[in-house]
PDB file of N, CA and C in Angstrom:
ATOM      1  N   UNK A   1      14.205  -4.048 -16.176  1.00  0.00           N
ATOM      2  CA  UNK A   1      15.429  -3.442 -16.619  1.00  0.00           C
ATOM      3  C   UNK A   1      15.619  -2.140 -15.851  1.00  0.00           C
ATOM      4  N   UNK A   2      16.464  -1.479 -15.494  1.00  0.00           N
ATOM      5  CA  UNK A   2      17.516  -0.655 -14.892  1.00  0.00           C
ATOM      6  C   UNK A   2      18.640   0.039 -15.598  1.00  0.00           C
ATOM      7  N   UNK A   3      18.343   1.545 -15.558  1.00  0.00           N
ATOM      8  CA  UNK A   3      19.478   2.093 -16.173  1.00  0.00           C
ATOM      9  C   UNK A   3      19.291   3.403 -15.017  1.00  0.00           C
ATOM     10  N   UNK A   4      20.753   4.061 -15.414  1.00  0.00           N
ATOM     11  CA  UNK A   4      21.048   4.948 -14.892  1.00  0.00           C
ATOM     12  C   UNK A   4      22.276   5.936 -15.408  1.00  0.00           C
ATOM     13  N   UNK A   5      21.949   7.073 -15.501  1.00  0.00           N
ATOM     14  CA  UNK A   5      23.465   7.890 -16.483  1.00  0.00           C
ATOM     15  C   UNK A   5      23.331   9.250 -15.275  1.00  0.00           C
ATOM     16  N   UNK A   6      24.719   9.576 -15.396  1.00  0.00           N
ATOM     17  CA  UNK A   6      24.909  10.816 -14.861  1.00  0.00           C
ATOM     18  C   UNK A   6      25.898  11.859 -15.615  1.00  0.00           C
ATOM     19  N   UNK A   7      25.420  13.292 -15.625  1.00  0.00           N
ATOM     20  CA  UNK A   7      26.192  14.174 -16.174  1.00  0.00           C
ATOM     21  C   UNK A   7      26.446  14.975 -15.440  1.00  0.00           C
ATOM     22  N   UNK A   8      27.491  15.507 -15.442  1.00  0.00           N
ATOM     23  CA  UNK A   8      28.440  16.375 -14.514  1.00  0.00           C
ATOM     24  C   UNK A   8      28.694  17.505 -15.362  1.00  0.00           C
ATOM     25  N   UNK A   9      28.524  18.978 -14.845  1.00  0.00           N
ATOM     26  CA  UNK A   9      29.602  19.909 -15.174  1.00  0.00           C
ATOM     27  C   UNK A   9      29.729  20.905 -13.879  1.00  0.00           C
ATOM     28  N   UNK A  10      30.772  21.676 -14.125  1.00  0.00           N
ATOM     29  CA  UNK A  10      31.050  22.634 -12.559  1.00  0.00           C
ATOM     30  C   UNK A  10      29.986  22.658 -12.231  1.00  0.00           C
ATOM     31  N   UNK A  11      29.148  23.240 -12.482  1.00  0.00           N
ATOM     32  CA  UNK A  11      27.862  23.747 -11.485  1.00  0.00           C
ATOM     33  C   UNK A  11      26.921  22.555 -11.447  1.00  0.00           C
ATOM     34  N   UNK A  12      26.494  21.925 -12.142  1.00  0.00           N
ATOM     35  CA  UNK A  12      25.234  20.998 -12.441  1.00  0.00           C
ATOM     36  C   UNK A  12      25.300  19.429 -12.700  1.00  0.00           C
ATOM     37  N   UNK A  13      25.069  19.068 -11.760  1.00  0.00           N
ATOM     38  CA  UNK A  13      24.657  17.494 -12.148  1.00  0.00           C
ATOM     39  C   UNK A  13      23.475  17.139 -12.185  1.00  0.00           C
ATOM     40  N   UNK A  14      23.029  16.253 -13.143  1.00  0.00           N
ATOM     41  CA  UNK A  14      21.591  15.632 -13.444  1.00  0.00           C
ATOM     42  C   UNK A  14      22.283  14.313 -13.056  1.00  0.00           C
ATOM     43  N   UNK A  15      21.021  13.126 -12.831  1.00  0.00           N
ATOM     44  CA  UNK A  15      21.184  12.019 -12.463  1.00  0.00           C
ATOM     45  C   UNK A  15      19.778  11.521 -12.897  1.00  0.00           C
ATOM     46  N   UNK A  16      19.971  10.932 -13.993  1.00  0.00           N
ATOM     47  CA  UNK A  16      18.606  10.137 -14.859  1.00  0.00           C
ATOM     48  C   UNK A  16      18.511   9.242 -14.488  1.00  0.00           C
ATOM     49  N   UNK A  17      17.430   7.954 -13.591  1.00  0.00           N
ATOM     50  CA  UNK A  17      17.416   6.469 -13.584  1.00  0.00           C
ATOM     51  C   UNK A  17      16.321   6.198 -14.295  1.00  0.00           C
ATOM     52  N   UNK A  18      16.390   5.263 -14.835  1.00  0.00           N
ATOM     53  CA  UNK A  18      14.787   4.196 -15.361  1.00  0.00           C
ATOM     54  C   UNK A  18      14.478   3.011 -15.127  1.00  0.00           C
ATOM     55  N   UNK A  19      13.666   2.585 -14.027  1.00  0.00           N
ATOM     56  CA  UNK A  19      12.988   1.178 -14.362  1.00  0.00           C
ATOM     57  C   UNK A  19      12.055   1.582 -15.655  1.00  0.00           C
ATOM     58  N   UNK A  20      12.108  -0.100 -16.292  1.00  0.00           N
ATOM     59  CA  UNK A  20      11.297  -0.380 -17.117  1.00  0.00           C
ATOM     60  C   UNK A  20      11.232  -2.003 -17.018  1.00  0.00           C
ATOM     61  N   UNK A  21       9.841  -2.143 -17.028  1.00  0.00           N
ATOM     62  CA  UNK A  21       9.312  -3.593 -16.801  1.00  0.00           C
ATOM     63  C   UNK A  21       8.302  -4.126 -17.911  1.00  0.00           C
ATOM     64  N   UNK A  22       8.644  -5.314 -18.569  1.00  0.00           N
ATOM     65  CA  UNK A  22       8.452  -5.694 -19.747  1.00  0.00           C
ATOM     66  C   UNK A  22       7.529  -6.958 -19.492  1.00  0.00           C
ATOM     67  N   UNK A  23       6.555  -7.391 -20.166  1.00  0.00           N
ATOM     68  CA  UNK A  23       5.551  -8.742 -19.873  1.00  0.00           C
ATOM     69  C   UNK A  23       5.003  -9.149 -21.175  1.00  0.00           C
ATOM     70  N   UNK A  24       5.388 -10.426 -21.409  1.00  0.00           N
ATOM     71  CA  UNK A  24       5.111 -11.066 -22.882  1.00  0.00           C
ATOM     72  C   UNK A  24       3.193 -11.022 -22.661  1.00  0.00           C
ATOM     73  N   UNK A  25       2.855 -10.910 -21.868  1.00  0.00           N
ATOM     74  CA  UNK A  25       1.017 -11.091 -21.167  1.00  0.00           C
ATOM     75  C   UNK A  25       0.378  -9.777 -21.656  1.00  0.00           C
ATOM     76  N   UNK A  26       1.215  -8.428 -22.286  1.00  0.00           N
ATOM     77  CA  UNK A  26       0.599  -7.457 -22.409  1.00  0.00           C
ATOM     78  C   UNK A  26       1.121  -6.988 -24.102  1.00  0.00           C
ATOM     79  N   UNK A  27      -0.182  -6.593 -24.348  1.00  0.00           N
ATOM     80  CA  UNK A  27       0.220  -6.728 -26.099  1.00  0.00           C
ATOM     81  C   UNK A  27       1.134  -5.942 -26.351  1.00  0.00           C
ATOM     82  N   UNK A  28       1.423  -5.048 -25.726  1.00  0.00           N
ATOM     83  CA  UNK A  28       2.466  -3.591 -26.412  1.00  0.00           C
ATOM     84  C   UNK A  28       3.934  -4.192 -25.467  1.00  0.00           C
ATOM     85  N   UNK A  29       4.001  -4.652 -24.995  1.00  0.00           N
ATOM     86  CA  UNK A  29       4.967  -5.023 -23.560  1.00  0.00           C
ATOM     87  C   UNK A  29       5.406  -4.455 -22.636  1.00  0.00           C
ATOM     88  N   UNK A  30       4.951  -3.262 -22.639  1.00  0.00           N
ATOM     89  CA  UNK A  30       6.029  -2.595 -21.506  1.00  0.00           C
ATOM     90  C   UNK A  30       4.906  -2.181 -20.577  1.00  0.00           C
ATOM     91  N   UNK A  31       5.194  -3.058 -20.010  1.00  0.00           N
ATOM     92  CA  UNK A  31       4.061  -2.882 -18.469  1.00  0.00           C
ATOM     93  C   UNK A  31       4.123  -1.730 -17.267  1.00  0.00           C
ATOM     94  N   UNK A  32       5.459  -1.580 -17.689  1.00  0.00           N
ATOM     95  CA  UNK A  32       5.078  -0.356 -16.220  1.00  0.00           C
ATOM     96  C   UNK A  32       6.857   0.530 -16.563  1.00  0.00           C
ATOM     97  N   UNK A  33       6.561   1.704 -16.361  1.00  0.00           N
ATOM     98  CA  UNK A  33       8.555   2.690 -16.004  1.00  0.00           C
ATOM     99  C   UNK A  33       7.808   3.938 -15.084  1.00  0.00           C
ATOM    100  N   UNK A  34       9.144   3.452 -14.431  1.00  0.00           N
ATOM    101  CA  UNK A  34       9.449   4.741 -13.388  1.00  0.00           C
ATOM    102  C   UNK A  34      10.820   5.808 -14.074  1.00  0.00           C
ATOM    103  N   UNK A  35      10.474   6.945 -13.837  1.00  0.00           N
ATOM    104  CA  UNK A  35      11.857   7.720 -14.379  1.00  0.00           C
ATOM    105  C   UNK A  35      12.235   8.816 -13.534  1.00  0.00           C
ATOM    106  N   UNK A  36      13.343   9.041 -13.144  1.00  0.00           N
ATOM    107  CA  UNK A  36      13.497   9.876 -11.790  1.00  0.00           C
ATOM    108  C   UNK A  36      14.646  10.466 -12.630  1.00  0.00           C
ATOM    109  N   UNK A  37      14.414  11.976 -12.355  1.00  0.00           N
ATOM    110  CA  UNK A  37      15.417  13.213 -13.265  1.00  0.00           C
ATOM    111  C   UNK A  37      15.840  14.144 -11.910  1.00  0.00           C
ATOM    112  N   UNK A  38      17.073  13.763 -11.349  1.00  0.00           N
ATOM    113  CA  UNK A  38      17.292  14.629 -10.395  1.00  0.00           C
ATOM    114  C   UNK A  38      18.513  15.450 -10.361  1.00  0.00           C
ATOM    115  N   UNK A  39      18.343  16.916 -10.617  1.00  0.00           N
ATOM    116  CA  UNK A  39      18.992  17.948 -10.845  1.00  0.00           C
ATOM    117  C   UNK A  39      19.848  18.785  -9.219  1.00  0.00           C
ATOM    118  N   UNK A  40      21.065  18.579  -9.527  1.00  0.00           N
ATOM    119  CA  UNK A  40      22.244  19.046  -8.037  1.00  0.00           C
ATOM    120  C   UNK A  40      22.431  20.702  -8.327  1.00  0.00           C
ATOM    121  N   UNK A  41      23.189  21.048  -7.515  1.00  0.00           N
ATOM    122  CA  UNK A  41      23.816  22.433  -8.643  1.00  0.00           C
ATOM    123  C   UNK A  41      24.719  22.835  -6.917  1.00  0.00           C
ATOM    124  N   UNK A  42      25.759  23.558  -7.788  1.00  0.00           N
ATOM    125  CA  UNK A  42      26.563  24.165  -6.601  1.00  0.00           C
ATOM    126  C   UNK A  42      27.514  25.007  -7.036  1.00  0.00           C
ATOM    127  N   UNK A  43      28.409  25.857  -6.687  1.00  0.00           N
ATOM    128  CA  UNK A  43      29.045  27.025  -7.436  1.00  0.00           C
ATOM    129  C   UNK A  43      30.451  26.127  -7.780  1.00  0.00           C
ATOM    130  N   UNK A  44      30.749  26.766  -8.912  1.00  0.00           N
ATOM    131  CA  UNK A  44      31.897  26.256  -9.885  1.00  0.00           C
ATOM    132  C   UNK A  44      33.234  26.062  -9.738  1.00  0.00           C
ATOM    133  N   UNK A  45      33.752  26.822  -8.095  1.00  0.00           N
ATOM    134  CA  UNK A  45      34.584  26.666  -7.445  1.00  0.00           C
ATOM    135  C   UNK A  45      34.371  26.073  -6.070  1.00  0.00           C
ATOM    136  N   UNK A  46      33.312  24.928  -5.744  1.00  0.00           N
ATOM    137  CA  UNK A  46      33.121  24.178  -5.011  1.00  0.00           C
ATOM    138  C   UNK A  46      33.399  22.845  -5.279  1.00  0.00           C
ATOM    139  N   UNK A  47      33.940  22.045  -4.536  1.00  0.00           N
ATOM    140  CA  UNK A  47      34.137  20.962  -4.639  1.00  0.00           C
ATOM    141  C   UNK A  47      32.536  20.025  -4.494  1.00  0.00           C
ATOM    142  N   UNK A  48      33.203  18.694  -5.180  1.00  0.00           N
ATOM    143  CA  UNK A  48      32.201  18.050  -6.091  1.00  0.00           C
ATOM    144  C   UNK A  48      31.158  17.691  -4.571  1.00  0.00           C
ATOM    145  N   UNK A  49      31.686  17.350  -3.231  1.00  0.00           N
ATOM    146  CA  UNK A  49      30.864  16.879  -2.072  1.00  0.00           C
ATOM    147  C   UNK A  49      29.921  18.337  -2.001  1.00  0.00           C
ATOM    148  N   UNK A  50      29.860  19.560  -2.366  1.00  0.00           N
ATOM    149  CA  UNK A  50      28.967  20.238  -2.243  1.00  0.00           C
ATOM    150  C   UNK A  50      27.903  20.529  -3.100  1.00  0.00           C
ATOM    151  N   UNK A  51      27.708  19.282  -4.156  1.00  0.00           N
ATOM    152  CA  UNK A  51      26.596  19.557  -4.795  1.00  0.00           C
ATOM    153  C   UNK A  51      25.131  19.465  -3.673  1.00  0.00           C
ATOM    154  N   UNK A  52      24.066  19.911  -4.092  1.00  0.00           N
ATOM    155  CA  UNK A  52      22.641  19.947  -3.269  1.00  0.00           C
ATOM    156  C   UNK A  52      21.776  19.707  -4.429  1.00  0.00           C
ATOM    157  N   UNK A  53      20.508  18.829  -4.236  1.00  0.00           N
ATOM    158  CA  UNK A  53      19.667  18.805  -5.005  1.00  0.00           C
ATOM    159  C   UNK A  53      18.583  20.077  -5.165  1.00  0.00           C
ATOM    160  N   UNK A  54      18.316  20.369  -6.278  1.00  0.00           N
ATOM    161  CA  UNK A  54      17.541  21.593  -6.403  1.00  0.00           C
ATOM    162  C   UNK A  54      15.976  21.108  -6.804  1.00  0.00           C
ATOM    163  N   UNK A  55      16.356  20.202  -8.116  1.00  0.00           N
ATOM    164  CA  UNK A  55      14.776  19.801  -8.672  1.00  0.00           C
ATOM    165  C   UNK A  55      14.721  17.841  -8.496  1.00  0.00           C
ATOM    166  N   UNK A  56      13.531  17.511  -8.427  1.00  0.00           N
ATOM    167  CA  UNK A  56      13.792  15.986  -8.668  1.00  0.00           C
ATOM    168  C   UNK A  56      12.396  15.748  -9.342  1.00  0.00           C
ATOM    169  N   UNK A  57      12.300  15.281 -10.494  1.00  0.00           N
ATOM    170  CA  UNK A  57      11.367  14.897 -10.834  1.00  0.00           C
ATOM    171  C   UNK A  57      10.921  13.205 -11.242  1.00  0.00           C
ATOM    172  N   UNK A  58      10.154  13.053 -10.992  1.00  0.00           N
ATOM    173  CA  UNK A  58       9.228  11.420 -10.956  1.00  0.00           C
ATOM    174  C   UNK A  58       8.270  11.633 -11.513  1.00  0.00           C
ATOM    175  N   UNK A  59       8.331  10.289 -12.519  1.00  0.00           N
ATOM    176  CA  UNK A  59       7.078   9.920 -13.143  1.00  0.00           C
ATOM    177  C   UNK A  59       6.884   8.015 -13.384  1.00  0.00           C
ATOM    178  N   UNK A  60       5.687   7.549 -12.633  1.00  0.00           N
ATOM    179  CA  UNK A  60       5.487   6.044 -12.269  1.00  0.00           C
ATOM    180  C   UNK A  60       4.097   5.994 -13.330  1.00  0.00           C
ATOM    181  N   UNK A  61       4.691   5.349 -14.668  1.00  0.00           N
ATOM    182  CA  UNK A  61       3.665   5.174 -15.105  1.00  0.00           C
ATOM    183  C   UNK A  61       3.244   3.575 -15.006  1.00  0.00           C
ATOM    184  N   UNK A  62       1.992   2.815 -14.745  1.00  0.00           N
ATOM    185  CA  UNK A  62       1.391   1.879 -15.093  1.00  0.00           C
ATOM    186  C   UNK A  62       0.472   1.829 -15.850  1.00  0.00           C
ATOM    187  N   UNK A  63       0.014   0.395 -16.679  1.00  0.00           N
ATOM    188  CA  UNK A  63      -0.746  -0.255 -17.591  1.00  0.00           C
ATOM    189  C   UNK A  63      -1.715  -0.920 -16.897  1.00  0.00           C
ATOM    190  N   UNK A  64      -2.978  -0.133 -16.448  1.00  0.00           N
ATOM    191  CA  UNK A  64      -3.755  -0.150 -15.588  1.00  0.00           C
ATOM    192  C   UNK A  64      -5.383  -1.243 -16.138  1.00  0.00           C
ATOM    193  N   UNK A  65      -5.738  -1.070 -17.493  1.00  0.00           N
ATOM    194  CA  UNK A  65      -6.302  -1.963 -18.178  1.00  0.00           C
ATOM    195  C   UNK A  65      -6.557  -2.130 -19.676  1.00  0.00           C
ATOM    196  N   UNK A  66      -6.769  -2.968 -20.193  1.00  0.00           N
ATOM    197  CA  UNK A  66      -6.336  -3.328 -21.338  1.00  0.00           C
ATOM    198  C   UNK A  66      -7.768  -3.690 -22.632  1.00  0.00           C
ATOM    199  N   UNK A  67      -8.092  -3.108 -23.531  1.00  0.00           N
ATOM    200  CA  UNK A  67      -9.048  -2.993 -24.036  1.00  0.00           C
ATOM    201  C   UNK A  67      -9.181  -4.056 -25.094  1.00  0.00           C
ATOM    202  N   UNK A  68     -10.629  -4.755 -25.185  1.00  0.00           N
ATOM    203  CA  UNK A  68     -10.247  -5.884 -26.690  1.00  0.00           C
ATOM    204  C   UNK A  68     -10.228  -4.645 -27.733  1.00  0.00           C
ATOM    205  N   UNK A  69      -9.333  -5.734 -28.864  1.00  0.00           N
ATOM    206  CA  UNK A  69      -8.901  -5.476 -30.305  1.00  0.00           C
ATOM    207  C   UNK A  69      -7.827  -4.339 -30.153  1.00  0.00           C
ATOM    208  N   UNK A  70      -7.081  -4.038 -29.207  1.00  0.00           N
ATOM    209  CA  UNK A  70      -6.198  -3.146 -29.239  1.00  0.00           C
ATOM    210  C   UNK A  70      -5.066  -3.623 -30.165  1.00  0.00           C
ATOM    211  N   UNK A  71      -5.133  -2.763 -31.246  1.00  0.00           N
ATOM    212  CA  UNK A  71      -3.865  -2.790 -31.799  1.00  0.00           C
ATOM    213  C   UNK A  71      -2.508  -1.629 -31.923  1.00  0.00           C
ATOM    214  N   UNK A  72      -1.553  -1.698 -32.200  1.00  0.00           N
ATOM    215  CA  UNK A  72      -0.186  -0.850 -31.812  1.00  0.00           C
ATOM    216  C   UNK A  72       0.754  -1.194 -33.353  1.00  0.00           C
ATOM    217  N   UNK A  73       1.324   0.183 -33.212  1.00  0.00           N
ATOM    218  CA  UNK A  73       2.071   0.475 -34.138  1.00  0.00           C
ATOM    219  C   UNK A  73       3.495   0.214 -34.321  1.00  0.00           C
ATOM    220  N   UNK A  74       3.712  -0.575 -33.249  1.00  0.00           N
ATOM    221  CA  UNK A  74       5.153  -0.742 -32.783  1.00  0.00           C
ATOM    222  C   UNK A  74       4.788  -2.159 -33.358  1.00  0.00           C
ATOM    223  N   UNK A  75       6.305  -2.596 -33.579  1.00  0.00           N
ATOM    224  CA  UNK A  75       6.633  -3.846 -33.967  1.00  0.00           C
ATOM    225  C   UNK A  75       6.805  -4.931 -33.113  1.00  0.00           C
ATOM    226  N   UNK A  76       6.526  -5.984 -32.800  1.00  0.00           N
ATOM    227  CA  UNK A  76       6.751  -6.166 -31.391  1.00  0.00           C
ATOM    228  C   UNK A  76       7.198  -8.112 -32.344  1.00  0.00           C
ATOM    229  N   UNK A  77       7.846  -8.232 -31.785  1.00  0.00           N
ATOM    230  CA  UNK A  77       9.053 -10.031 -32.331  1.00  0.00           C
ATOM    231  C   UNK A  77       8.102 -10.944 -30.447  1.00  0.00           C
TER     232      UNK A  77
END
């Protein structure tokens, strides 16, 4: 799965994406997300082509191994 939102104001745009990858093979399911938070900024009487990225942050998490009797609090159908 794939999402992506963006917020705009004069000065600041953020741009949130998320993979998230799901596997009936892993007890909790969610096998792996990437999340990328990338922050623009530009002065308030600039037009929108002069935003610049300032911050970008990433985080790639994986489900690296899996322990017997693990149980979870989540509900899972």
């Amino acid at each position: 799965m794939k999402g992506k939102l963006v917020m705009e104001s004069q000065k600041i745009r953020s741009t949130n994406e998320g993979e998230y990858w799901v596997s009936k093979d892993i007890p909790f399911g969610l096998a792996r997300w990437i999340v990328t938070v990338t922050t623009d900024a530009k002065d308030s009487a600039a037009p929108v082509s002069e935003f610049k990225p300032v911050t970008i942050k990433k985080v790639d998490m994986k489900l690296r191994r899996i322990r017997d009797n693990v149980e979870s609090e989540l509900v899972t159908e």
